[in-house]
N, C-alpha and C. Protein backbone atom coordinates (compact mmCIF):
# COMPACT_ATOMS: atom_id res chain seq x y z
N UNK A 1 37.57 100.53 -117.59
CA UNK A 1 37.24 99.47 -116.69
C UNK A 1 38.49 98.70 -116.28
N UNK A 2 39.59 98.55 -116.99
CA UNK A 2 40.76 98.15 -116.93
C UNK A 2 41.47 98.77 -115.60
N UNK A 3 41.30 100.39 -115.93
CA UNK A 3 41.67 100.95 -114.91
C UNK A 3 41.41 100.48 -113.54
N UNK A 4 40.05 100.62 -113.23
CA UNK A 4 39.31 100.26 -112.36
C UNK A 4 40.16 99.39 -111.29
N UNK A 5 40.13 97.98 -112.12
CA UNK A 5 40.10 96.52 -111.96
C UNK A 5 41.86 96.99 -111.54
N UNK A 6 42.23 97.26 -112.36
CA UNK A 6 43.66 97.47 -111.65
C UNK A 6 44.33 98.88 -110.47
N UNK A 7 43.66 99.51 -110.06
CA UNK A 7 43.00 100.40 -109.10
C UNK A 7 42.95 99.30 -107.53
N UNK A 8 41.67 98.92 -108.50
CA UNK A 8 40.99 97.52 -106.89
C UNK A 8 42.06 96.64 -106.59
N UNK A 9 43.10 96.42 -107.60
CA UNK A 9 43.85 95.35 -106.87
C UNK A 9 44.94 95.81 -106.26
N UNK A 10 45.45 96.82 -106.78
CA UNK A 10 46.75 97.49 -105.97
C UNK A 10 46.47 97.66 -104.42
N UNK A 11 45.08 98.46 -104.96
CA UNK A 11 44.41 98.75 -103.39
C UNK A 11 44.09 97.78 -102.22
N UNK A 12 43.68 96.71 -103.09
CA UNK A 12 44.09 95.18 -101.98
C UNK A 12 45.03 94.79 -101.96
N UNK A 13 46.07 94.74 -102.56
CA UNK A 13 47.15 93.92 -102.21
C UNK A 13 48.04 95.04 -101.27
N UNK A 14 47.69 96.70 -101.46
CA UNK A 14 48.51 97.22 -100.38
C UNK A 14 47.67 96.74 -99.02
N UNK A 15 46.89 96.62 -98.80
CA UNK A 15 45.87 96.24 -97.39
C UNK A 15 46.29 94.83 -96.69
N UNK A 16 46.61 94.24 -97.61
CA UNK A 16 46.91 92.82 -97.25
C UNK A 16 48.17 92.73 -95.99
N UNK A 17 48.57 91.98 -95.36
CA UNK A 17 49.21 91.93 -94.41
C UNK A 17 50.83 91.26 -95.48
N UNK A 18 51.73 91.17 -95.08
CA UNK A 18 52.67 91.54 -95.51
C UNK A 18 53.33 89.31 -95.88
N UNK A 19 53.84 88.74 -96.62
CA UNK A 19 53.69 87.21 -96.65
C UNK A 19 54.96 87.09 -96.20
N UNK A 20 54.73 85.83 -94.44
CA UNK A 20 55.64 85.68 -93.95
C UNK A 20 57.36 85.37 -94.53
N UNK A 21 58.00 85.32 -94.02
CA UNK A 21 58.99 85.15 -94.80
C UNK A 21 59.79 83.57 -94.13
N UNK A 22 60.43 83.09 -95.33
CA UNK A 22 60.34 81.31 -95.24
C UNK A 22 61.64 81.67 -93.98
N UNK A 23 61.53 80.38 -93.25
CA UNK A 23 62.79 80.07 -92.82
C UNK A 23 63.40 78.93 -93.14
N UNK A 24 64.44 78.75 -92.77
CA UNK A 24 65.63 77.31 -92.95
C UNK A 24 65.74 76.84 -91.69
N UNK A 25 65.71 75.66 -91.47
CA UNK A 25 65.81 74.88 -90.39
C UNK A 25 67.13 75.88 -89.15
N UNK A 26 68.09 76.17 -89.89
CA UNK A 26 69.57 76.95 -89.53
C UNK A 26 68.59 78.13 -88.52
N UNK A 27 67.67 78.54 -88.72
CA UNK A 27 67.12 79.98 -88.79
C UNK A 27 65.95 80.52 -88.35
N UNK A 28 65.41 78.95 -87.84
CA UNK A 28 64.17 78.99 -87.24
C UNK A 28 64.75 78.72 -85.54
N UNK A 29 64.12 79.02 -84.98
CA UNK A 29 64.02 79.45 -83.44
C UNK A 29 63.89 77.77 -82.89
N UNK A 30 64.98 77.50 -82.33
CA UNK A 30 64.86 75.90 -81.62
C UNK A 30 64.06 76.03 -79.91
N UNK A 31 62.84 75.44 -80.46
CA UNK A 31 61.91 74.84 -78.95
C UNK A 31 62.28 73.12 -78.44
N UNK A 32 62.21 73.70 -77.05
CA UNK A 32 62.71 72.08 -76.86
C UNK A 32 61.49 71.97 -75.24
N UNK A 33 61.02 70.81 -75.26
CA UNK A 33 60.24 70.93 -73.91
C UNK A 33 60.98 70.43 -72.81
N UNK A 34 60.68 71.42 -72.20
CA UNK A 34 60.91 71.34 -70.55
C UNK A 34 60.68 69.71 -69.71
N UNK A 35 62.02 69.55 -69.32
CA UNK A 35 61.92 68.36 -68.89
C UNK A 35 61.34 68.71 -67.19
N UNK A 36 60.61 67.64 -66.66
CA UNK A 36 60.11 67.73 -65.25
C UNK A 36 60.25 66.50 -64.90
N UNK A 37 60.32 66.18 -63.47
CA UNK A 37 60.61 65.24 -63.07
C UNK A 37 59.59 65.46 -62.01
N UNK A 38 58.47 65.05 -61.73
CA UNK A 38 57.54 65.09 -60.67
C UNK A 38 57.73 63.31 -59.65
N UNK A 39 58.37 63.62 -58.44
CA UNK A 39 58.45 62.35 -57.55
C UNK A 39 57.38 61.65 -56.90
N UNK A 40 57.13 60.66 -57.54
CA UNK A 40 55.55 60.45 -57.26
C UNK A 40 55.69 59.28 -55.86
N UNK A 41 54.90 59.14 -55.33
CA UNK A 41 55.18 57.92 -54.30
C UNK A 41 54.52 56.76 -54.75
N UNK A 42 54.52 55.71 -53.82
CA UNK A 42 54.30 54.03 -54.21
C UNK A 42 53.48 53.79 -52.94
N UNK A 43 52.30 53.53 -53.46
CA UNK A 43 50.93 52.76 -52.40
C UNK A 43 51.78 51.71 -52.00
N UNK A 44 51.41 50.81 -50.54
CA UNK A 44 51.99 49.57 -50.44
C UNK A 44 50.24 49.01 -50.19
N UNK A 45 50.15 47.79 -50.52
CA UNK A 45 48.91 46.99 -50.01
C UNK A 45 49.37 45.96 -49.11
N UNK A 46 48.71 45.33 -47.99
CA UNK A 46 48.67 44.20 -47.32
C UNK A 46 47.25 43.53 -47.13
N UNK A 47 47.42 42.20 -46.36
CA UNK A 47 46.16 42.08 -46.38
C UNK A 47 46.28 40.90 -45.30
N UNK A 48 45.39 40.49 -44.45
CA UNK A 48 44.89 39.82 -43.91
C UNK A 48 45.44 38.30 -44.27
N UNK A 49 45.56 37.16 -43.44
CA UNK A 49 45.52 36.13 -43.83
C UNK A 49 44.61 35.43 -44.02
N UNK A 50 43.44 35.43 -43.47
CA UNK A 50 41.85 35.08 -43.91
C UNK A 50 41.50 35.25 -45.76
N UNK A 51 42.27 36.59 -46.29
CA UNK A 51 41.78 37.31 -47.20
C UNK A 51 40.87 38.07 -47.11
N UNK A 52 40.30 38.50 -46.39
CA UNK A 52 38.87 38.69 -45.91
C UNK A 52 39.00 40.43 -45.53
N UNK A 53 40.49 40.92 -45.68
CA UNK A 53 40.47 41.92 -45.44
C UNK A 53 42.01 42.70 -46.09
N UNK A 54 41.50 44.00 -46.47
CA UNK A 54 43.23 43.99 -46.96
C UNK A 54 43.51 45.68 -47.19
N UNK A 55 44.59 45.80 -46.87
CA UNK A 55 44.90 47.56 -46.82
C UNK A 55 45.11 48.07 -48.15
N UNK A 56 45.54 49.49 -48.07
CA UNK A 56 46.03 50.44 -49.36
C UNK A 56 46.90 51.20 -48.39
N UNK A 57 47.78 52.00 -48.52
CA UNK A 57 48.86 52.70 -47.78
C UNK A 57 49.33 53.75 -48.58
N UNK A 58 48.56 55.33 -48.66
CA UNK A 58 48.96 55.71 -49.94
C UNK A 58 50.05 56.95 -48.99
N UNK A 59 50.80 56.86 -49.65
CA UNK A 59 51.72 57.98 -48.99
C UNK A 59 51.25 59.42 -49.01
N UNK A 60 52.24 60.75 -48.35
CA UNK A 60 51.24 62.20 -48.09
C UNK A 60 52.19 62.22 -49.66
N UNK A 61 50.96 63.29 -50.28
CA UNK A 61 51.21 63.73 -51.54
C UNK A 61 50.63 62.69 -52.85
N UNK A 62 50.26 61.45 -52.32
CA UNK A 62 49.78 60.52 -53.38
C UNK A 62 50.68 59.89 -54.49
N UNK A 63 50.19 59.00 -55.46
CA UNK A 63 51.09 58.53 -55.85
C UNK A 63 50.63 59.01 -57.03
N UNK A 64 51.47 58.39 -58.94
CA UNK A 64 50.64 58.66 -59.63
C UNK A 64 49.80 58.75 -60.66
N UNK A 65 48.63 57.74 -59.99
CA UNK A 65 46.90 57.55 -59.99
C UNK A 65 46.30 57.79 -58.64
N UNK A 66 46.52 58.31 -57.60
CA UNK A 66 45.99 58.78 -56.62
C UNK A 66 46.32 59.41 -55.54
N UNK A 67 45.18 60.31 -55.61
CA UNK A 67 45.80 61.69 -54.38
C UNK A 67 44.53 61.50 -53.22
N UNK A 68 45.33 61.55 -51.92
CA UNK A 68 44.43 61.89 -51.03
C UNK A 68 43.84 63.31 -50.72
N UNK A 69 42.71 63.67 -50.44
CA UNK A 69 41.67 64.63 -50.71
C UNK A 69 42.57 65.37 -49.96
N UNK A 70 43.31 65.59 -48.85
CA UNK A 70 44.14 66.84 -48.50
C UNK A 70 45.41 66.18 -48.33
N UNK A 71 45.97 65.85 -49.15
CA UNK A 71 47.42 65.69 -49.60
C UNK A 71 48.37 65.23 -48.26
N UNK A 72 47.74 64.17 -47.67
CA UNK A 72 48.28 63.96 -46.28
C UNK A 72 48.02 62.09 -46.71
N UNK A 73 49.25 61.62 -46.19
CA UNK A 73 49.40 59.96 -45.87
C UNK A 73 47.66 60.03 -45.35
N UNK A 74 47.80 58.12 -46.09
CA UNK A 74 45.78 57.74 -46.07
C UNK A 74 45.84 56.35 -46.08
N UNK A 75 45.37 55.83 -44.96
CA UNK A 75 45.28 53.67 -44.88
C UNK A 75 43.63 53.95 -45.46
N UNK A 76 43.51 53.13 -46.35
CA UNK A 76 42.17 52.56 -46.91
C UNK A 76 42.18 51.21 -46.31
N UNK A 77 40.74 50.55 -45.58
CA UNK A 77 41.03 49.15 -45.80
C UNK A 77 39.27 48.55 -46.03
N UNK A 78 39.74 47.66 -46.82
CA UNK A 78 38.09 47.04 -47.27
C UNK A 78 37.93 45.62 -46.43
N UNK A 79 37.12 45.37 -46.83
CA UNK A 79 36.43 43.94 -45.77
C UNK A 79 35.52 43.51 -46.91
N UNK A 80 35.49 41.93 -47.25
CA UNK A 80 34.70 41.48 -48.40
C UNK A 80 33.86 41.03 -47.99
N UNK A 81 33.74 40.32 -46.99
CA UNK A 81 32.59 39.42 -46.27
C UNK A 81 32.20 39.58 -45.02
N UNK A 82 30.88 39.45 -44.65
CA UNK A 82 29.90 39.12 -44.83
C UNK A 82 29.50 40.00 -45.55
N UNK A 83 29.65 41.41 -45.52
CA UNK A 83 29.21 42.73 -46.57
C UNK A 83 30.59 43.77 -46.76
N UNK A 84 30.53 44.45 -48.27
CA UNK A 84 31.71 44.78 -48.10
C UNK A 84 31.71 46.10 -47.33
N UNK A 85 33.14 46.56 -46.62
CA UNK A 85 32.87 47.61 -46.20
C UNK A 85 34.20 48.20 -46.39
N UNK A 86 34.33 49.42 -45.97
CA UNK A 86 35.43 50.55 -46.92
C UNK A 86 36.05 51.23 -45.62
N UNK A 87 37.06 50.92 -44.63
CA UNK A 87 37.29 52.02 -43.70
C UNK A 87 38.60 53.16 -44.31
N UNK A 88 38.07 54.29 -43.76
CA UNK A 88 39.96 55.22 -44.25
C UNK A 88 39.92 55.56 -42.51
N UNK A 89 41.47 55.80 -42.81
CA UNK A 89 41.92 56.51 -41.87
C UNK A 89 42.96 57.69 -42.27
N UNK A 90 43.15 58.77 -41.81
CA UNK A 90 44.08 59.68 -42.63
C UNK A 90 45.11 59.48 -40.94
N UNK A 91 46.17 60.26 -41.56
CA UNK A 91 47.23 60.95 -40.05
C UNK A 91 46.95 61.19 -39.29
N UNK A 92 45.53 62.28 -39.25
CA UNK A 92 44.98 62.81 -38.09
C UNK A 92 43.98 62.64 -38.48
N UNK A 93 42.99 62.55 -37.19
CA UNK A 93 41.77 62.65 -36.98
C UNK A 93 41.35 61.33 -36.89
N UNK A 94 39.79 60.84 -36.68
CA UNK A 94 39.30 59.60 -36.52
C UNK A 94 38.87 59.11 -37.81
N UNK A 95 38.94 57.85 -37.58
CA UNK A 95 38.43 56.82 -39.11
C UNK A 95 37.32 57.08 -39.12
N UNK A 96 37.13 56.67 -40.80
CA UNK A 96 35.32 56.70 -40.84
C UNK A 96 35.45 55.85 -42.16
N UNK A 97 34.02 55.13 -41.81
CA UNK A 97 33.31 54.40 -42.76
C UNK A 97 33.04 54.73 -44.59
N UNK A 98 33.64 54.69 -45.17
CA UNK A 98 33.52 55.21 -46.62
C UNK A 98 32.68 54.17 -47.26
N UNK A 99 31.30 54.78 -47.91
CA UNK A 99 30.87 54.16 -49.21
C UNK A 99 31.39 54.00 -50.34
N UNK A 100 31.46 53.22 -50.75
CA UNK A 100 31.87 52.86 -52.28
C UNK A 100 31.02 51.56 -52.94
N UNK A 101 31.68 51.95 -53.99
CA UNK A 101 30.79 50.83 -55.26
C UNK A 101 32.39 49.89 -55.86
N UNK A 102 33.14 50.61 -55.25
CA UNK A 102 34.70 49.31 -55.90
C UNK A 102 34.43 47.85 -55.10
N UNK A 103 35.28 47.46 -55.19
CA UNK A 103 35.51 45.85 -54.82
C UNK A 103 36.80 45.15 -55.13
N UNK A 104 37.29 46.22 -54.33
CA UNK A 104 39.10 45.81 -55.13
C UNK A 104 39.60 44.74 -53.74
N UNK A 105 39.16 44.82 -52.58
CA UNK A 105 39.83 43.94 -51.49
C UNK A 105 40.22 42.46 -52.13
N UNK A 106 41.45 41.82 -52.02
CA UNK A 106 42.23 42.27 -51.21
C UNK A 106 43.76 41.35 -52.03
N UNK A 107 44.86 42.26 -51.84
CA UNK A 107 46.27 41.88 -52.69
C UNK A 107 47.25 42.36 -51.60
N UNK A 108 48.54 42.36 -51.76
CA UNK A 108 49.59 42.65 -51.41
C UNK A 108 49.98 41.68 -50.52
N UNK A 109 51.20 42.02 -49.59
CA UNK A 109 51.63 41.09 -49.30
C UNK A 109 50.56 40.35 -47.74
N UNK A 110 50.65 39.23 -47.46
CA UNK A 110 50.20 38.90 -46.08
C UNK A 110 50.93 39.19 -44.72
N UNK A 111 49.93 39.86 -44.17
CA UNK A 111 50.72 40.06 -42.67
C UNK A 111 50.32 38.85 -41.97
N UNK A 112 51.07 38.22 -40.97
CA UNK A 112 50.32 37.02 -40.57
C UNK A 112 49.55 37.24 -39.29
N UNK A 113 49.15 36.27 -38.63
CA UNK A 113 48.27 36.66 -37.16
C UNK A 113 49.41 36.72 -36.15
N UNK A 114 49.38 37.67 -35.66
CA UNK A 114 50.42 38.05 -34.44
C UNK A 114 51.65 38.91 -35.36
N UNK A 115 51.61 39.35 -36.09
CA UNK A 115 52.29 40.39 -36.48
C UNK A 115 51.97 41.72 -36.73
N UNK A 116 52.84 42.70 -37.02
CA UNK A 116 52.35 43.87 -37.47
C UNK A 116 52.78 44.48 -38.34
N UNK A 117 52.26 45.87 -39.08
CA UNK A 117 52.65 46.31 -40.06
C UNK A 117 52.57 47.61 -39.80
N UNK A 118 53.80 48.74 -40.09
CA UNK A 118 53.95 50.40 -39.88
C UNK A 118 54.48 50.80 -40.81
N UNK A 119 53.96 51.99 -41.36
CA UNK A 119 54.32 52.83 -42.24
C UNK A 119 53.62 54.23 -41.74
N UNK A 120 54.71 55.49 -41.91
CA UNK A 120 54.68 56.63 -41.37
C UNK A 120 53.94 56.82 -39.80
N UNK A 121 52.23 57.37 -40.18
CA UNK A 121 51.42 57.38 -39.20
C UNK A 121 51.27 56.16 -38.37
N UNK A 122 50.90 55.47 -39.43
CA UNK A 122 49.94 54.38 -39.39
C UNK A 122 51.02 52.70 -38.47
N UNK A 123 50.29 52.26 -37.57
CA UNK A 123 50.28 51.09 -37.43
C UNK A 123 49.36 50.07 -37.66
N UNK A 124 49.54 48.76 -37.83
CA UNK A 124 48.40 48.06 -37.47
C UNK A 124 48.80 46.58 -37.60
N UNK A 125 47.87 46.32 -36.45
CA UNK A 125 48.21 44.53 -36.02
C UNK A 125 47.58 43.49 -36.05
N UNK A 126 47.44 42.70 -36.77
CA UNK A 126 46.80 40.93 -37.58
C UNK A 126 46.63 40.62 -36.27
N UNK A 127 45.71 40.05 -36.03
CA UNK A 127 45.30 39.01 -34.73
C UNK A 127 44.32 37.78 -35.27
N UNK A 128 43.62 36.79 -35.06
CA UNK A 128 42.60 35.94 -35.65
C UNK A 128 41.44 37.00 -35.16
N UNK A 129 41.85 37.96 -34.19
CA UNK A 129 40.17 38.40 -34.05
C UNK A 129 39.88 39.71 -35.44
N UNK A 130 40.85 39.96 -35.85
CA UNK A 130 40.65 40.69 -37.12
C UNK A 130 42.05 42.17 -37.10
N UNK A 131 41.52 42.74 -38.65
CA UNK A 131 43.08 43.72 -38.07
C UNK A 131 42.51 45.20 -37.29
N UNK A 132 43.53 45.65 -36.77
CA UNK A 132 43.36 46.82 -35.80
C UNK A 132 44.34 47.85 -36.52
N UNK A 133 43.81 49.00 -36.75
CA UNK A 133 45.01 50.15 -37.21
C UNK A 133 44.86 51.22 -36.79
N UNK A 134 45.67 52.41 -36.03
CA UNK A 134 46.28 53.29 -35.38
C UNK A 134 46.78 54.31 -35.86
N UNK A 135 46.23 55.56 -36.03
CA UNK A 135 47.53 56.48 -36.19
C UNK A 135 47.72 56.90 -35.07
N UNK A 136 48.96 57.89 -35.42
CA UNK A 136 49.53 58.65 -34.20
C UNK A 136 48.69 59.37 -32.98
N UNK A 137 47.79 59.64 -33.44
CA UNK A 137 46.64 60.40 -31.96
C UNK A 137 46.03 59.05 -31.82
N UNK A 138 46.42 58.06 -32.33
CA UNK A 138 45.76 56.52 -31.34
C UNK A 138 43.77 56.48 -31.85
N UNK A 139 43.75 57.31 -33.14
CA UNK A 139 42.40 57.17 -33.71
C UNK A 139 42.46 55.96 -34.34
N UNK A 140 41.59 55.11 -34.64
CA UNK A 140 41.97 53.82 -35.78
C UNK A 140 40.52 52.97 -35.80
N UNK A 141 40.33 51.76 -36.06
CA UNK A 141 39.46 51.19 -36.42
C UNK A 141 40.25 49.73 -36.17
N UNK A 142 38.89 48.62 -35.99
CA UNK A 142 39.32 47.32 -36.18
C UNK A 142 38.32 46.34 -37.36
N UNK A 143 38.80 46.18 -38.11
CA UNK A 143 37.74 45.04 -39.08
C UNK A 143 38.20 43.47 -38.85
N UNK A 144 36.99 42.64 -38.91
CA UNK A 144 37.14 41.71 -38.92
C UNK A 144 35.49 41.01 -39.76
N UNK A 145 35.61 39.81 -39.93
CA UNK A 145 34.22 39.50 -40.55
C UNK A 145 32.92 39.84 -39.61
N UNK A 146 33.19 39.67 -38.40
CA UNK A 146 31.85 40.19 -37.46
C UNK A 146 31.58 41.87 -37.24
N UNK A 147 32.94 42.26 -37.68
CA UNK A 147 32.82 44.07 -37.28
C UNK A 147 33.56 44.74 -38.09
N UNK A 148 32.74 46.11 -37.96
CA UNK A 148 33.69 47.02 -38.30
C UNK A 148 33.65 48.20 -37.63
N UNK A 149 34.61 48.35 -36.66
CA UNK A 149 34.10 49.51 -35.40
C UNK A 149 35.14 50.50 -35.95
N UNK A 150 35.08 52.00 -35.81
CA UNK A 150 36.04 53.07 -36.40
C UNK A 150 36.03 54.22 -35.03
N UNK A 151 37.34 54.60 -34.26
CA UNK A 151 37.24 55.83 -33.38
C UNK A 151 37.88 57.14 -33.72
């Protein structure tokens, strides 16, 4: 039975896979991670002098906490009162009305009435009758507390 028992173990320990062999710090394989540098861009906000209304300006490619849905420059602008409302406008094409449940309007700096504000596409100009913004094919929208019209 001795036999046996020493039979069974030779026979497992030849089966066994072979025990790694130690290394020394000297001797082990140096990993180092890959440095990246991803260039992210910087939203600008403005807003209305009323308060009553106020932009987002996210650059093409997004910044980073936010990407526009096809990676192209994007004016967000909200309106708090009388109801809130959400316009985008991208580079191209016409504005449209966005639902949402945020309520972030309104920070950054003030544009005053009779001034304006441009970045890339986008223009847009403070008046007391409310703001007006433009991109390059002249699509845009105007909010003010009585409206919010988008072409």
């Amino acid at each position: 039975m001795k036999v046996t028992h020493l039979l069974f173990a030779a026979a497992l320990a030849a089966c066994s896979p072979p025990q790694p062999a130690a290394t020394t710090p000297e001797t082990a394989p140096q990993v180092q991670a890959a440095e990246t540098s991803v260039a992210q861009g910087v939203s600008i906000e403005f807003m209305a002098p009323s308060g009553n209304v106020g932009c987002v300006y996210t650059p093409a490619g997004g910044t980073a906490v936010y990407e526009t849905a096809d990676g192209r420059a994007e004016l967000k602008c909200d309106r708090s009162e009388p109801e809130y409302v959400r316009v985008v406008l991208s580079e191209t094409g016409a504005a449209r009305i966005e639902p949402t449940d945020e309520r972030g309007c309104c920070s950054g700096e003030t544009i005053q009435y009779g001034q304006s504000w441009s970045e890339g596409a986008f223009t847009c100009n403070v008046s007391e009758a409310g703001l007006t913004c433009t991109n390059r094919e002249r699509h845009g929208f105007t909010l003010s507390r009585s409206r919010a019209d988008v072409n």
